[in-house]
N, C-alpha and C. Protein backbone atom coordinates (compact mmCIF):
# COMPACT_ATOMS: atom_id res chain seq x y z
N UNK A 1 76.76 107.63 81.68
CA UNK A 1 77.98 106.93 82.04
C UNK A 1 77.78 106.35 83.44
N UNK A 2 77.91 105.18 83.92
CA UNK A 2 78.13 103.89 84.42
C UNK A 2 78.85 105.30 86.07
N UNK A 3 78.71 104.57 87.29
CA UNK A 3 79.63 105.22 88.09
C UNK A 3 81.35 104.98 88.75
N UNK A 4 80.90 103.02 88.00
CA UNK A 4 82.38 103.12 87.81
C UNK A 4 83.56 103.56 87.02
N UNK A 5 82.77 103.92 85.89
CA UNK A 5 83.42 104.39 84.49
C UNK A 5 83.99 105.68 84.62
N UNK A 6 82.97 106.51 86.02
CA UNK A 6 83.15 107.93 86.37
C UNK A 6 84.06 108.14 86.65
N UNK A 7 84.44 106.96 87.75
CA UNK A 7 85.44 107.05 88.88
C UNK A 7 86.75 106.66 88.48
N UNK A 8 86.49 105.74 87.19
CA UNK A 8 87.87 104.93 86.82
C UNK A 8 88.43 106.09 86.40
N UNK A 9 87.43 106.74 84.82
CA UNK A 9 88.02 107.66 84.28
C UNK A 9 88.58 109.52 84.66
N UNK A 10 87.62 109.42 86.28
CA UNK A 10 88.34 110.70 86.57
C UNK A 10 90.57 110.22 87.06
N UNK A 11 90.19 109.13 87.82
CA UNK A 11 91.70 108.79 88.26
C UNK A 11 92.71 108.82 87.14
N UNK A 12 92.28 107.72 86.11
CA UNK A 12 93.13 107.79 84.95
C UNK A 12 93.66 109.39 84.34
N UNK A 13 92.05 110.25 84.71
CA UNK A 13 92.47 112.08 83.69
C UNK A 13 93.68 112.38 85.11
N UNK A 14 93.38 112.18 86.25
CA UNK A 14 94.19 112.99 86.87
C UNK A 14 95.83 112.44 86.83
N UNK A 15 96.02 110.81 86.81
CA UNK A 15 97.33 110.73 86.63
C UNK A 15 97.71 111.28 85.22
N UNK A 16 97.10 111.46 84.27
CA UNK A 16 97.29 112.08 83.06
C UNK A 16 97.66 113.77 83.47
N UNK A 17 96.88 114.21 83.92
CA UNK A 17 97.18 115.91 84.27
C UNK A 17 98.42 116.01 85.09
N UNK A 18 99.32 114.95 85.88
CA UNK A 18 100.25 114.85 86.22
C UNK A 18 101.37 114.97 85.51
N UNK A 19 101.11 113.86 84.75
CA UNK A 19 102.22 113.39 83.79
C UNK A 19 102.23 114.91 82.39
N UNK A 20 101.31 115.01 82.49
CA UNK A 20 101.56 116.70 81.61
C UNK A 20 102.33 117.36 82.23
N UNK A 21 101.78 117.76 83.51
CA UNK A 21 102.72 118.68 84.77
C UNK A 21 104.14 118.28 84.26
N UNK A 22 104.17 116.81 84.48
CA UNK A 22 105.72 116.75 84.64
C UNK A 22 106.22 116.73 82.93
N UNK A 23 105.50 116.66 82.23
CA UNK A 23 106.39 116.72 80.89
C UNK A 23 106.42 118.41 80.96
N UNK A 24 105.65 119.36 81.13
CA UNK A 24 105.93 120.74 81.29
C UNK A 24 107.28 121.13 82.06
N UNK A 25 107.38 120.44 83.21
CA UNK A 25 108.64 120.76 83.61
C UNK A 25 109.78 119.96 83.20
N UNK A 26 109.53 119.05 82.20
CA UNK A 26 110.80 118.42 81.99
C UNK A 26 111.06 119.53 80.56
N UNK A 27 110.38 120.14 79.91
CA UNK A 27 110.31 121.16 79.26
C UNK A 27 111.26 122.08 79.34
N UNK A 28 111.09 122.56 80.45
CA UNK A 28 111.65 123.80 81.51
C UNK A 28 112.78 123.44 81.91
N UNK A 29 113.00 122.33 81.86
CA UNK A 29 114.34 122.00 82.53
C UNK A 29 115.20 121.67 81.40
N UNK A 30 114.74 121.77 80.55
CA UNK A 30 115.77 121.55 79.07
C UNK A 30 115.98 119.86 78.89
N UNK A 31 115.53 119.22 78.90
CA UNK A 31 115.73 117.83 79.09
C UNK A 31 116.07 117.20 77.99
N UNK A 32 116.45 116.02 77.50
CA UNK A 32 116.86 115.54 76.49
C UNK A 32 115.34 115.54 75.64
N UNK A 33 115.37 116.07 74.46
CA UNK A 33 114.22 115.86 73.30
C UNK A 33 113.56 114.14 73.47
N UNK A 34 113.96 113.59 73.27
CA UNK A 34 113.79 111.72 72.76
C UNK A 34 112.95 111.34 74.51
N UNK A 35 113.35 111.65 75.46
CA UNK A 35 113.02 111.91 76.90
C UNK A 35 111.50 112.31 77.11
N UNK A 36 111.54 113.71 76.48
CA UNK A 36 109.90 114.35 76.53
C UNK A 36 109.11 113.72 75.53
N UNK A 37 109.81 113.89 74.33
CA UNK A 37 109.11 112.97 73.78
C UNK A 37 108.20 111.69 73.89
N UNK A 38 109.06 110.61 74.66
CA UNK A 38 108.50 109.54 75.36
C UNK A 38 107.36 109.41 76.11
N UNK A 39 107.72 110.55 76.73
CA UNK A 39 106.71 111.05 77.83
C UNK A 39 105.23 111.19 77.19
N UNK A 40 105.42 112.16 76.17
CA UNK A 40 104.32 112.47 75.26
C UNK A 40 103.61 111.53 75.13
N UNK A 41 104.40 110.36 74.67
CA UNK A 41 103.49 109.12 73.80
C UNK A 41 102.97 108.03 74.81
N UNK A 42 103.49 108.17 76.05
CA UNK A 42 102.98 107.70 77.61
C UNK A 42 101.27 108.64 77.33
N UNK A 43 101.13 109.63 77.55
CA UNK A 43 99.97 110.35 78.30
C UNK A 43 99.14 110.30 76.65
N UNK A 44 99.42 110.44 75.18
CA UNK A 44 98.60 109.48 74.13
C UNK A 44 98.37 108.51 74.15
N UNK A 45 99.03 107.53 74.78
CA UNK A 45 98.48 106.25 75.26
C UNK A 45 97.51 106.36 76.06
N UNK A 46 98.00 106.85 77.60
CA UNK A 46 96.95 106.75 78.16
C UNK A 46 95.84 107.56 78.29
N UNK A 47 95.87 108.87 77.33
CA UNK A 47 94.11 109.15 76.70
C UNK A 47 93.44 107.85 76.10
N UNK A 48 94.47 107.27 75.11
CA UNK A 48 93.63 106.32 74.33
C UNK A 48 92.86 105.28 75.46
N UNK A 49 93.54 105.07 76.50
CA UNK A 49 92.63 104.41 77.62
C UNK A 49 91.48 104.85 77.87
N UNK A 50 91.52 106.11 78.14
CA UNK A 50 90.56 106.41 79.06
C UNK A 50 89.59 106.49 77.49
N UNK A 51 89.42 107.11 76.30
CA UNK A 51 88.81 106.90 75.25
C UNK A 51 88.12 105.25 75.40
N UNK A 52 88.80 104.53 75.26
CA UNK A 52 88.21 103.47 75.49
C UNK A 52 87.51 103.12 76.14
N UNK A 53 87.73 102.88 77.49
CA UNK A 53 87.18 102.98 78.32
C UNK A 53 85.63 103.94 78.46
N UNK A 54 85.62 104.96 77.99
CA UNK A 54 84.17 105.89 78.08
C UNK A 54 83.62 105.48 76.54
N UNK A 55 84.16 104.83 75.86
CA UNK A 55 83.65 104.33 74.18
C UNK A 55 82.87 103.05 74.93
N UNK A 56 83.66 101.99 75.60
CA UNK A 56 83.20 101.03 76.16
C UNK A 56 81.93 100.78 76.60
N UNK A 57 81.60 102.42 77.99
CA UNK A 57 80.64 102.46 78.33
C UNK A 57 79.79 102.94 77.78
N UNK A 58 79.77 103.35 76.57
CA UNK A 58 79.05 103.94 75.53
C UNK A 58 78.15 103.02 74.99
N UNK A 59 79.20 101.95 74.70
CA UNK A 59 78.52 101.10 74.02
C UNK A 59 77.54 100.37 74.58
N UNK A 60 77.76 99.97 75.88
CA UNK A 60 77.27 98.98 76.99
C UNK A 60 76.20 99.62 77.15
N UNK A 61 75.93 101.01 76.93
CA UNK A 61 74.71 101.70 77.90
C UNK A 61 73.60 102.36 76.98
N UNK A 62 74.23 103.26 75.81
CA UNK A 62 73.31 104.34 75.13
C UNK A 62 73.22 103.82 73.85
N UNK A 63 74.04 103.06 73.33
CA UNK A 63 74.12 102.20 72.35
C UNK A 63 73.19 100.95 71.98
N UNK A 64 73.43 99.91 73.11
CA UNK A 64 72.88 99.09 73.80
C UNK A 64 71.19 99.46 73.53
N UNK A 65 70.61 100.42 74.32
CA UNK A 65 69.55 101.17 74.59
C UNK A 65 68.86 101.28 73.14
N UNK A 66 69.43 101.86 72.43
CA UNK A 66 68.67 102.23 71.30
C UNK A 66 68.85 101.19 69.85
N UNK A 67 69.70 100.42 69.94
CA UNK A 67 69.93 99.48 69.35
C UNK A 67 68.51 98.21 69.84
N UNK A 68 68.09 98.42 70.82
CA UNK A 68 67.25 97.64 71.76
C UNK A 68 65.83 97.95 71.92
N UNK A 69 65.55 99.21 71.62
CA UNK A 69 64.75 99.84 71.12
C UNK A 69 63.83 99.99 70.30
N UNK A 70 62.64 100.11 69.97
CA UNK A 70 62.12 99.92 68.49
C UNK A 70 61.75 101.02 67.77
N UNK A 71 62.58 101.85 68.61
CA UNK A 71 63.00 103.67 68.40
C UNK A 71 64.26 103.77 66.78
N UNK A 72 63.45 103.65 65.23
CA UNK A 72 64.88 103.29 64.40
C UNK A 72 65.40 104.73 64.44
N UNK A 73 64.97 106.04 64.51
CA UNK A 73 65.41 107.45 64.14
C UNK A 73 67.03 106.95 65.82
N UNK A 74 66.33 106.65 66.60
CA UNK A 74 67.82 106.44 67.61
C UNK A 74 68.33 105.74 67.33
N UNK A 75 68.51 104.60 66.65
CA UNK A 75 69.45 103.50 66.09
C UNK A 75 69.78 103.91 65.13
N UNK A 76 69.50 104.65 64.30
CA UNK A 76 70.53 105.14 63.51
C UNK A 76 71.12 106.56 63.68
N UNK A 77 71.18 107.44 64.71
CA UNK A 77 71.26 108.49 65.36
C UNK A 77 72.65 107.78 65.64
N UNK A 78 72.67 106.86 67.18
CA UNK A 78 73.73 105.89 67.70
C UNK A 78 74.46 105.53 66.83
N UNK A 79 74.24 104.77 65.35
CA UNK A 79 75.71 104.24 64.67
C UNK A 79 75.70 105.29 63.88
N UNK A 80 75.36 106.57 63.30
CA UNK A 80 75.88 107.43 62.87
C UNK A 80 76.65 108.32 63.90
N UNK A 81 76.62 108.28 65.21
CA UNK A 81 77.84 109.09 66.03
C UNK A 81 78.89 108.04 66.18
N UNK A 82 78.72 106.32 66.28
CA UNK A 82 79.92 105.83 66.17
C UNK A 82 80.56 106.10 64.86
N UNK A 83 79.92 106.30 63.76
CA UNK A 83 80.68 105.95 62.59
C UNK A 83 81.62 107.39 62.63
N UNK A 84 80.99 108.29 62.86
CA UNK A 84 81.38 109.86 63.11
C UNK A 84 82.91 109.88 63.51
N UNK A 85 82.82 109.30 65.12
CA UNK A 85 83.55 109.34 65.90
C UNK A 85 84.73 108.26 65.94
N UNK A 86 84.44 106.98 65.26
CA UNK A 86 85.91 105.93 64.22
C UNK A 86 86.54 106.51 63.30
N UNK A 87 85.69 107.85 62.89
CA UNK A 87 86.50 108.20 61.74
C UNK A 87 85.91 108.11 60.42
N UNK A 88 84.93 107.68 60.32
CA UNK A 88 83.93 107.56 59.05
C UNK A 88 83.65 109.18 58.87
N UNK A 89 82.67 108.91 58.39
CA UNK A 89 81.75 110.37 57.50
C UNK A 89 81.50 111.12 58.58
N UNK A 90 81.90 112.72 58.31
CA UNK A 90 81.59 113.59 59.67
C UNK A 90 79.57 113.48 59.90
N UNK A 91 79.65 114.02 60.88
CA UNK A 91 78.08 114.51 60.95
C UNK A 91 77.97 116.27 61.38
């Protein structure tokens, strides 16, 4: 992984570990259901960022690499963990 990818994606986990914090205490505080809820689907969103984002650099770097390669056992290693990991056939 890339070192901006490092840096983007540690900031993004930590406003995420926030926004947990605070859905925990909106928890605690009895808050309206539909409220936390919201909240929830804020910090699933923004996993799906940061997912992206480290899929992105995935692709750009180790993907890239062996796709580029005249290595075929790693090119097909590489699209059998994407297919894995979209949701295709486990490995």
């Amino acid at each position: 992984m890339n070192d901006d990818t490092k840096l983007s994606a540690r900031r993004r986990l930590a406003r995420i570990e926030g926004q947990v914090r605070g859905i925990a205490k909106m928890i605690e505080d009895d808050r309206y259901c539909i409220d936390v809820v919201r909240q929830i689907q804020a910090v699933k969103a923004a996993l799906g960022g940061v997912e992206k984002l480290v899929l992105d650099d995935h692709l750009d770097t180790c993907v890239e690499n062996a796709l580029t390669s005249d290595n075929v056992d790693q090119r097909r290693e590489k699209v059998e963990e994407l297919v894995a990991v979209l949701g295709g056939r486990k490995r």
